[in-house]
Protein backbone atom coordinates (compact mmCIF):
# COMPACT_ATOMS: atom_id res chain seq x y z
CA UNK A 1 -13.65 -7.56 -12.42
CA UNK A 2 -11.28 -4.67 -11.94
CA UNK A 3 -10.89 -1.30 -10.02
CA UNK A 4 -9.83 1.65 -11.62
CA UNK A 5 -6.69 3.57 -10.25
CA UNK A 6 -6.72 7.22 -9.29
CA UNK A 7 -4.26 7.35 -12.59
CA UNK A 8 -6.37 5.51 -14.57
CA UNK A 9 -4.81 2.21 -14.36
CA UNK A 10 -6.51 -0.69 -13.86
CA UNK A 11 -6.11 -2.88 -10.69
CA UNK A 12 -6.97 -6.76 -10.65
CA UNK A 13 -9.49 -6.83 -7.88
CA UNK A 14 -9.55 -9.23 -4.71
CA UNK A 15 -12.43 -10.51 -3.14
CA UNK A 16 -10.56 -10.08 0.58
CA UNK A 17 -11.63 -12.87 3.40
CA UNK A 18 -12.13 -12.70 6.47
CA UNK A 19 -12.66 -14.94 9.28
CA UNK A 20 -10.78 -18.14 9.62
CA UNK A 21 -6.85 -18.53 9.45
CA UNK A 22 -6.72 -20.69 6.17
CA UNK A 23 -9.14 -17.98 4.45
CA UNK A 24 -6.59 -15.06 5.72
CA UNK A 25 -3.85 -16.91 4.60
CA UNK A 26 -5.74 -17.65 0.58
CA UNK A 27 -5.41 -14.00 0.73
CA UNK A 28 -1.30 -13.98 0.84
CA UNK A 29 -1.58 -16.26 -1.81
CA UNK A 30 -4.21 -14.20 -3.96
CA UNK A 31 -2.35 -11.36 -3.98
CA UNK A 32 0.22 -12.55 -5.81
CA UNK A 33 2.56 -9.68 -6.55
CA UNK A 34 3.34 -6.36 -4.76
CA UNK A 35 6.05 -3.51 -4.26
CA UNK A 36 8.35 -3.21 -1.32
CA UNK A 37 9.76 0.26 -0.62
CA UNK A 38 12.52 0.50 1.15
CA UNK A 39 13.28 4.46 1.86
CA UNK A 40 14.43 5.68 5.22
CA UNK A 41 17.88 7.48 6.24
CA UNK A 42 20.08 4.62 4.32
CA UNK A 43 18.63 6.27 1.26
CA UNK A 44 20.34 9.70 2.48
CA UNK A 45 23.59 7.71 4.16
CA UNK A 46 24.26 5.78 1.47
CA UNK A 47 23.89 2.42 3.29
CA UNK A 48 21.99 -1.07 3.47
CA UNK A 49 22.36 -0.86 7.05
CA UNK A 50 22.47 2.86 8.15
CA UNK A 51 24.24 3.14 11.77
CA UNK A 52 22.20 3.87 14.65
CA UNK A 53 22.30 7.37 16.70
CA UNK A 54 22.79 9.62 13.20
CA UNK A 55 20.89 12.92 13.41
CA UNK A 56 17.08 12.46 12.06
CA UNK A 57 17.94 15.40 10.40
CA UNK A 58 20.06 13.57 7.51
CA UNK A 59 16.86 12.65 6.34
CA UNK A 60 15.48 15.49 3.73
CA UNK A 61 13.74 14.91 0.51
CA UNK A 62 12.08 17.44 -1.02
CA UNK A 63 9.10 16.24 -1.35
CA UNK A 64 7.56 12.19 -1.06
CA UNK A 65 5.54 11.08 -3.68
CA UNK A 66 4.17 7.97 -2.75
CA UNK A 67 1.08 8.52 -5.30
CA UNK A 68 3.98 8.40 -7.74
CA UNK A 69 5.13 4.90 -6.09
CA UNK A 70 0.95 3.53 -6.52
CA UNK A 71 1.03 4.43 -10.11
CA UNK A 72 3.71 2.21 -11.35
CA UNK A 73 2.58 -0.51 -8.62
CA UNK A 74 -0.99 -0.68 -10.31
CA UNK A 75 0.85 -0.15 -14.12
CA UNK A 76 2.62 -3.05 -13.14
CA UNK A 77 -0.10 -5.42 -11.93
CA UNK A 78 0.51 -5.26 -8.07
CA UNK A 79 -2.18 -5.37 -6.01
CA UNK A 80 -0.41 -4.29 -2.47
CA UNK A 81 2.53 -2.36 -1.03
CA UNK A 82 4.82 -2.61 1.68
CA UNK A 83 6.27 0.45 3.37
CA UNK A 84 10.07 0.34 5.92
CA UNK A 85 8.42 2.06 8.73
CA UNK A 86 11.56 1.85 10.39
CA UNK A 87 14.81 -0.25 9.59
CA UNK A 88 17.45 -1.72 11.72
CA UNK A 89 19.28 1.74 12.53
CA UNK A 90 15.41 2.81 13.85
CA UNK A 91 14.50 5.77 12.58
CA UNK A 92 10.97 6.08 12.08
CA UNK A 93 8.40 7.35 9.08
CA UNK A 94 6.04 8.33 11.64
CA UNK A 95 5.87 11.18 14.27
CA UNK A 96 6.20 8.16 16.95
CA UNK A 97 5.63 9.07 20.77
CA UNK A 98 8.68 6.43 21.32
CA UNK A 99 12.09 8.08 20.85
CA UNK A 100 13.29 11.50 19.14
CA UNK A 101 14.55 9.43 15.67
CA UNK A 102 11.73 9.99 13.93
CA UNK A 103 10.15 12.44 10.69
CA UNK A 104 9.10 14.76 12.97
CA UNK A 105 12.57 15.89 13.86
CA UNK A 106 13.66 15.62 10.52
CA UNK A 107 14.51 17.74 7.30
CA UNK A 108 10.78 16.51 6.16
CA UNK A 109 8.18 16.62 8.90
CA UNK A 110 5.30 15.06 7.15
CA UNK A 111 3.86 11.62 7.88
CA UNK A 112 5.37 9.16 5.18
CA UNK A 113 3.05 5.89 6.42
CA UNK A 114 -0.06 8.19 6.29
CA UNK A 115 1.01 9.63 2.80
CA UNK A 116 1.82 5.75 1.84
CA UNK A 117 -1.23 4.05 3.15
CA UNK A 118 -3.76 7.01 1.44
CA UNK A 119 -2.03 6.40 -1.72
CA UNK A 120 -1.85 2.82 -2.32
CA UNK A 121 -5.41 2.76 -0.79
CA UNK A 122 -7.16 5.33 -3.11
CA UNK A 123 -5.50 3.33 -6.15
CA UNK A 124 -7.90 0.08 -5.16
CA UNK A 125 -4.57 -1.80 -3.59
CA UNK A 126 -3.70 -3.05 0.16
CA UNK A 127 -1.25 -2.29 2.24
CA UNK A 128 1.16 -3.69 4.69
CA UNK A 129 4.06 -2.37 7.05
CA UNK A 130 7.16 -3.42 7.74
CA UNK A 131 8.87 -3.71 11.06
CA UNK A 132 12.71 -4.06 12.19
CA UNK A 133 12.43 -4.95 16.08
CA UNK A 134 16.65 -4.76 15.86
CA UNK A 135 16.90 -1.12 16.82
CA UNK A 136 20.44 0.36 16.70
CA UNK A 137 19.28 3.95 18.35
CA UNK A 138 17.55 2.69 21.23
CA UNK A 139 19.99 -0.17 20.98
CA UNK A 140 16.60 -2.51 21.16
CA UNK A 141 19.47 -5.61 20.24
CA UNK A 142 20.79 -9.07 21.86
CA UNK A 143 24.17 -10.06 23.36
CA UNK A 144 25.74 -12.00 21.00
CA UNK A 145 23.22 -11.40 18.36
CA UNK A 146 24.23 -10.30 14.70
CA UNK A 147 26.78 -7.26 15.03
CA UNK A 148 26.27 -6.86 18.87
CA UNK A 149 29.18 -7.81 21.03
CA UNK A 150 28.75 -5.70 23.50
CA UNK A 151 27.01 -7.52 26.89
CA UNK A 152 25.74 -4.38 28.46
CA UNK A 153 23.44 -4.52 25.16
CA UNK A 154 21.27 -6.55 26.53
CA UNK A 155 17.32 -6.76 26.29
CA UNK A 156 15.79 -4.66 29.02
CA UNK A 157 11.87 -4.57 29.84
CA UNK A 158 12.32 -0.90 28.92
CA UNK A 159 12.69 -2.38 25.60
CA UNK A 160 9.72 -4.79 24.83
CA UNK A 161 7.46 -1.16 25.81
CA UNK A 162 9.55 0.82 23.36
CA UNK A 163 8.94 -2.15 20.88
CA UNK A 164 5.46 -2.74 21.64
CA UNK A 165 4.51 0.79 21.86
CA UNK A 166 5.90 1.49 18.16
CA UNK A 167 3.62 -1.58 16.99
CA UNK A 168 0.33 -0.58 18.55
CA UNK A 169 0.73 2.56 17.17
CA UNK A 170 1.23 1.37 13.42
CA UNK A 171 -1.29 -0.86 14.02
CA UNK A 172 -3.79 1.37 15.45
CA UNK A 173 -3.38 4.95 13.63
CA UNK A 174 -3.45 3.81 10.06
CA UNK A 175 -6.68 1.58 8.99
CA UNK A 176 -6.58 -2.27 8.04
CA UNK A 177 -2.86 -3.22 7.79
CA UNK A 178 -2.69 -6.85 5.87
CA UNK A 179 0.54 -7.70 6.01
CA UNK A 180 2.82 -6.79 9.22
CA UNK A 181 6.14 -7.84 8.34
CA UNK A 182 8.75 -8.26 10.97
CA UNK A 183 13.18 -8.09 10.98
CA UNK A 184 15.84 -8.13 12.83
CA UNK A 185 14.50 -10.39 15.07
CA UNK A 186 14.41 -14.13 15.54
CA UNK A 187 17.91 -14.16 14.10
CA UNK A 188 19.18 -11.23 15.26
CA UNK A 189 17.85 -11.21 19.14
CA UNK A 190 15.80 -14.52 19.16
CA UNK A 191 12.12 -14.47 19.80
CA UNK A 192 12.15 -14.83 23.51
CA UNK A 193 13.78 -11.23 24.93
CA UNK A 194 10.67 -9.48 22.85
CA UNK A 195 8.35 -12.20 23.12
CA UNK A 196 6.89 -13.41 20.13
CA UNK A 197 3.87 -14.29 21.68
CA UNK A 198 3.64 -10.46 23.27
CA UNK A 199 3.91 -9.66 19.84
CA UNK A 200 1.96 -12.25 18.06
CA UNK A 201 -1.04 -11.60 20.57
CA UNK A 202 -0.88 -7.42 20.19
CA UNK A 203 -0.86 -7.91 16.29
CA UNK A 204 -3.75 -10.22 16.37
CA UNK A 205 -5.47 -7.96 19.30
CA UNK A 206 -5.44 -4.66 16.97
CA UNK A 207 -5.50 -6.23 13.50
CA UNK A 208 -7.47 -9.49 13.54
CA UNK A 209 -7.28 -10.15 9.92
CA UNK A 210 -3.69 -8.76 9.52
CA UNK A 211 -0.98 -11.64 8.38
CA UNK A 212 1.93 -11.33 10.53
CA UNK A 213 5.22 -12.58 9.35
CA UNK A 214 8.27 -12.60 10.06
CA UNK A 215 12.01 -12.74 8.17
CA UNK A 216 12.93 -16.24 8.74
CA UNK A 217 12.26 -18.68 6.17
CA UNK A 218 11.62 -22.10 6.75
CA UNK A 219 14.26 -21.51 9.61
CA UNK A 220 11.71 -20.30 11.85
CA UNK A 221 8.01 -21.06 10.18
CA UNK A 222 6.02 -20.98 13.37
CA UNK A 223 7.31 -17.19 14.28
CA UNK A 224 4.43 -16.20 11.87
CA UNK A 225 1.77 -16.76 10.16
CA UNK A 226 2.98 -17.19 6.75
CA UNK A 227 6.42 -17.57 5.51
CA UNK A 228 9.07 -14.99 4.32
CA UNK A 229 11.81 -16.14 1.99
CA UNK A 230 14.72 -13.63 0.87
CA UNK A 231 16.09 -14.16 -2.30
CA UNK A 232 19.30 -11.91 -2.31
CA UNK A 233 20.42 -14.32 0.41
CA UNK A 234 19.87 -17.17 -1.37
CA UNK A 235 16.65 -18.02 0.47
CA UNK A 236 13.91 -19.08 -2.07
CA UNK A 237 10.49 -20.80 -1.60
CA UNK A 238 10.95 -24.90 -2.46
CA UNK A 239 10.19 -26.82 -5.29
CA UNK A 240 6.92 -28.22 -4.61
CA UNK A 241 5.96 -25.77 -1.34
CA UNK A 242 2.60 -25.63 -0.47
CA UNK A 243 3.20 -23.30 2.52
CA UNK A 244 1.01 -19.58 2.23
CA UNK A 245 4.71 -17.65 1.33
CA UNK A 246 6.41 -14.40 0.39
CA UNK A 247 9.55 -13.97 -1.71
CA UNK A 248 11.55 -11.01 -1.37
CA UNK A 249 13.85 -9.90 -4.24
CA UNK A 250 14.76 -6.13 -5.37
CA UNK A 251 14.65 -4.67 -8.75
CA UNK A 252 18.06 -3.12 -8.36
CA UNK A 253 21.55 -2.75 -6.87
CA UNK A 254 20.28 -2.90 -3.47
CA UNK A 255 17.84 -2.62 -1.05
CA UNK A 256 17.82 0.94 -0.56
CA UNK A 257 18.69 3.05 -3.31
CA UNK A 258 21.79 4.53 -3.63
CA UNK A 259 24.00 7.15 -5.85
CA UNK A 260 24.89 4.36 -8.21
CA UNK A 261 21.43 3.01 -8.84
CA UNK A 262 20.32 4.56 -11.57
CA UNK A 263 23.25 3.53 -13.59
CA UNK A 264 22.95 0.43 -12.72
CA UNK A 265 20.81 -2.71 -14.46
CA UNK A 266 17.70 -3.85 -13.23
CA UNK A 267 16.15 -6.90 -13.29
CA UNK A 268 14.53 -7.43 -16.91
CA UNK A 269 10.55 -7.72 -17.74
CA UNK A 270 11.71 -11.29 -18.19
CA UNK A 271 12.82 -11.85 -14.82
CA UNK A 272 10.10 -10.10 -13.36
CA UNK A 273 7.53 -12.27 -15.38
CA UNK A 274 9.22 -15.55 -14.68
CA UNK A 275 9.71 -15.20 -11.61
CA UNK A 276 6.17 -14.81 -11.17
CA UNK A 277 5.34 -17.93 -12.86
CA UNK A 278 7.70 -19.95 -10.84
CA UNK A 279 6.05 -18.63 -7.68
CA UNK A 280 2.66 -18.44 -8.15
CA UNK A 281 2.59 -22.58 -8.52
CA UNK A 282 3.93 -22.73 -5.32
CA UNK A 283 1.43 -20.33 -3.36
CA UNK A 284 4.05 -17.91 -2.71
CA UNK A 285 3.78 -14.15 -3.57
CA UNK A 286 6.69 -12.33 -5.26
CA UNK A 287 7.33 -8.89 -3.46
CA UNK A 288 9.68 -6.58 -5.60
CA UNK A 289 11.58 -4.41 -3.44
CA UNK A 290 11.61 -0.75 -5.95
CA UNK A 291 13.40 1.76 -3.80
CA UNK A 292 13.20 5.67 -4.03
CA UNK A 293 15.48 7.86 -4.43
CA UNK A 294 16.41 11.35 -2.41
CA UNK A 295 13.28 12.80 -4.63
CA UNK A 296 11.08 10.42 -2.73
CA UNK A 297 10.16 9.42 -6.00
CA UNK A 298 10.96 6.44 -8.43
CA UNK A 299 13.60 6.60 -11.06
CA UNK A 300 12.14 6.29 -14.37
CA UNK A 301 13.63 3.17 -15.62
CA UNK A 302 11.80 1.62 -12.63
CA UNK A 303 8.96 3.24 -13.93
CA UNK A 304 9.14 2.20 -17.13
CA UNK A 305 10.40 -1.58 -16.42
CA UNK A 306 7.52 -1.62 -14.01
CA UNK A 307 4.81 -0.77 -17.04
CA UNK A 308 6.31 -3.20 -19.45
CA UNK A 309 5.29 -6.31 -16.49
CA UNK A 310 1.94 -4.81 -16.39
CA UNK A 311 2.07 -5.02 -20.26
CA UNK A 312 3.12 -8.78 -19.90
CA UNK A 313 2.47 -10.40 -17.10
CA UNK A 314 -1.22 -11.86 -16.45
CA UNK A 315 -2.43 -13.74 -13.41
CA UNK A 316 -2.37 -17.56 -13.15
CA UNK A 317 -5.65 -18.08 -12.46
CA UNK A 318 -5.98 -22.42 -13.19
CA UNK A 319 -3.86 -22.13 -9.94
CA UNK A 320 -6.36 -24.35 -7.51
CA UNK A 321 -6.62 -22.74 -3.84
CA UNK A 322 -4.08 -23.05 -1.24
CA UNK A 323 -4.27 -27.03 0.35
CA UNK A 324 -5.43 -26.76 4.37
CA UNK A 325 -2.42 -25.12 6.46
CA UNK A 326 -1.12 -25.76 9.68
CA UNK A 327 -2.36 -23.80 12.33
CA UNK A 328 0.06 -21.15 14.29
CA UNK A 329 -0.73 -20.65 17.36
């Protein structure tokens, strides 16, 4: 059974539980493949990691296509997307209440999670957000955490509202969220300044059926409710796991695109495919990190490398259903 994108393309369907943990977490494991998009002001600094306190107004694509973005998900078989709300340097893709860094005082005003969540929707596929809680504008950061080495940086309760705030609202303005994907936290601040259970228990509050998770690997497995590997760090789901898992990787230079990108390689149909058949065996979904450029719109090699996977690739379906996992609580 299939749905039929707004383009025309088909989209595997998913019959989408509800109810108890282990049936939320079959659903991680059903969905098998999606498309990460990393685009926010690195993509107009040229950096990974773009400072904090730069003027929102570096930000300016023309225009932000993120119907373009759906298309060449669904072409390639995906069945979700994840959108960088806001990265470490925290500027945000909403018109948030919390803070000036944000579209609305930007060189494009619109609402980029709204324009994301309507398009992936209408195209039959789910969507999910991701989170940095590191914030290096509102300097939202711990003492002796990664690149902080300043102690009047410190976690104040000011903080945990700021954080909080910016969560409830993604969580509350935008429909059913099934994936809420968390950074910059456990290992850059630990989980106790911004408590994980605040968090945990507002996620859960808003979203009951929403799978939070959080970037830590089997480092931290209990910080949420499925697992997050990332691959460009040399973090890869087990031989033989059996945990509910994603798997991070990107289809090009970087995270975020940059100047160079579209002269460099990406990773080959091959790649794509086979990395797909080493995870879905071990109940972990691959998430392919394709990254916009200034256009807000996908180069066309990713395009077209995206179309020959949906060409090739085919679900696993002999795959039997995720064993019983332990509860998180």
């Amino acid at each position: 059974m299939v749905a039929t994108a707004a383009s025309g393309t088909s989209v595997a369907s998913i019959t989408v539980n509800t109810g108890t943990p282990q049936s939320r977490l079959q659903n991680v494991v059903d969905f098998r493949f999606g498309m990460f998009n990393h685009f926010n002001l690195g993509t107009f600094t040229d950096e990974e990691w773009a400072a904090g306190g730069q003027s929102p107004s570096l930000f300016a694509p023309a225009q932000v296509d993120c119907g373009q973005w759906a298309d060449a998900a669904a072409a390639a078989g995906m069945t979700f997307g994840v959108l960088t709300t806001k990265h470490h340097d925290g500027f945000a893709l909403w018109p948030t209440a919390f803070g000036s860094q944000n579209v609305a005082n930007s060189g494009y005003t619109q609402d980029i999670v709204r324009s994301y969540v309507d398009a992936f929707r209408s195209r039959g596929m789910r969507v999910g957000l991701y989170f940095s809680v590191w914030d290096r504008t509102h300097t939202v950061q711990g003492y002796g955490g990664y690149h902080v080495s300043d102690p009047s940086e410190s976690i104040e309760p000011s903080d945990l509202t700021y954080t909080l705030g910016q969560i409830r609202e993604l969580l509350t303005n935008y429909g059913a969220i099934d994936f809420f994907i968390t950074d910059g936290y456990a290992w850059q601040m630990g989980q106790r300044n911004i408590s994980i259970q605040a968090v945990r228990e507002l996620v859960h509050s808003l979203q009951p059926n929403c799978i939070l998770i959080d970037h830590g690997g089997l480092s931290t497995p209990w910080l949420g409710d499925a697992i997050y590997f990332e691959e460009p760090l040399g973090i890869r789901s087990p031989a033989g796991n059996t945990l509910a898992s994603v798997q991070g990787q990107t289809i090009s230079n970087g995270w975020f695109w940059h100047p160079s990108t579209p002269y460099e390689g990406l990773m080959s149909t091959n790649d794509i495919v086979g990395h797909l058949a080493d995870l879905e065996p071990k109940y972990t979904t691959f998430l392919l990190n394709c990254p916009p450029n200034r256009d807000g719109r996908l180069d066309a090699n990713v395009v077209a490398r995206l179309a020959e996977v949906g060409a090739t690739w085919r679900p696993n379906e002999s795959r039997p259903a995720l064993p019983a996992q332990p509860l998180r609580v």
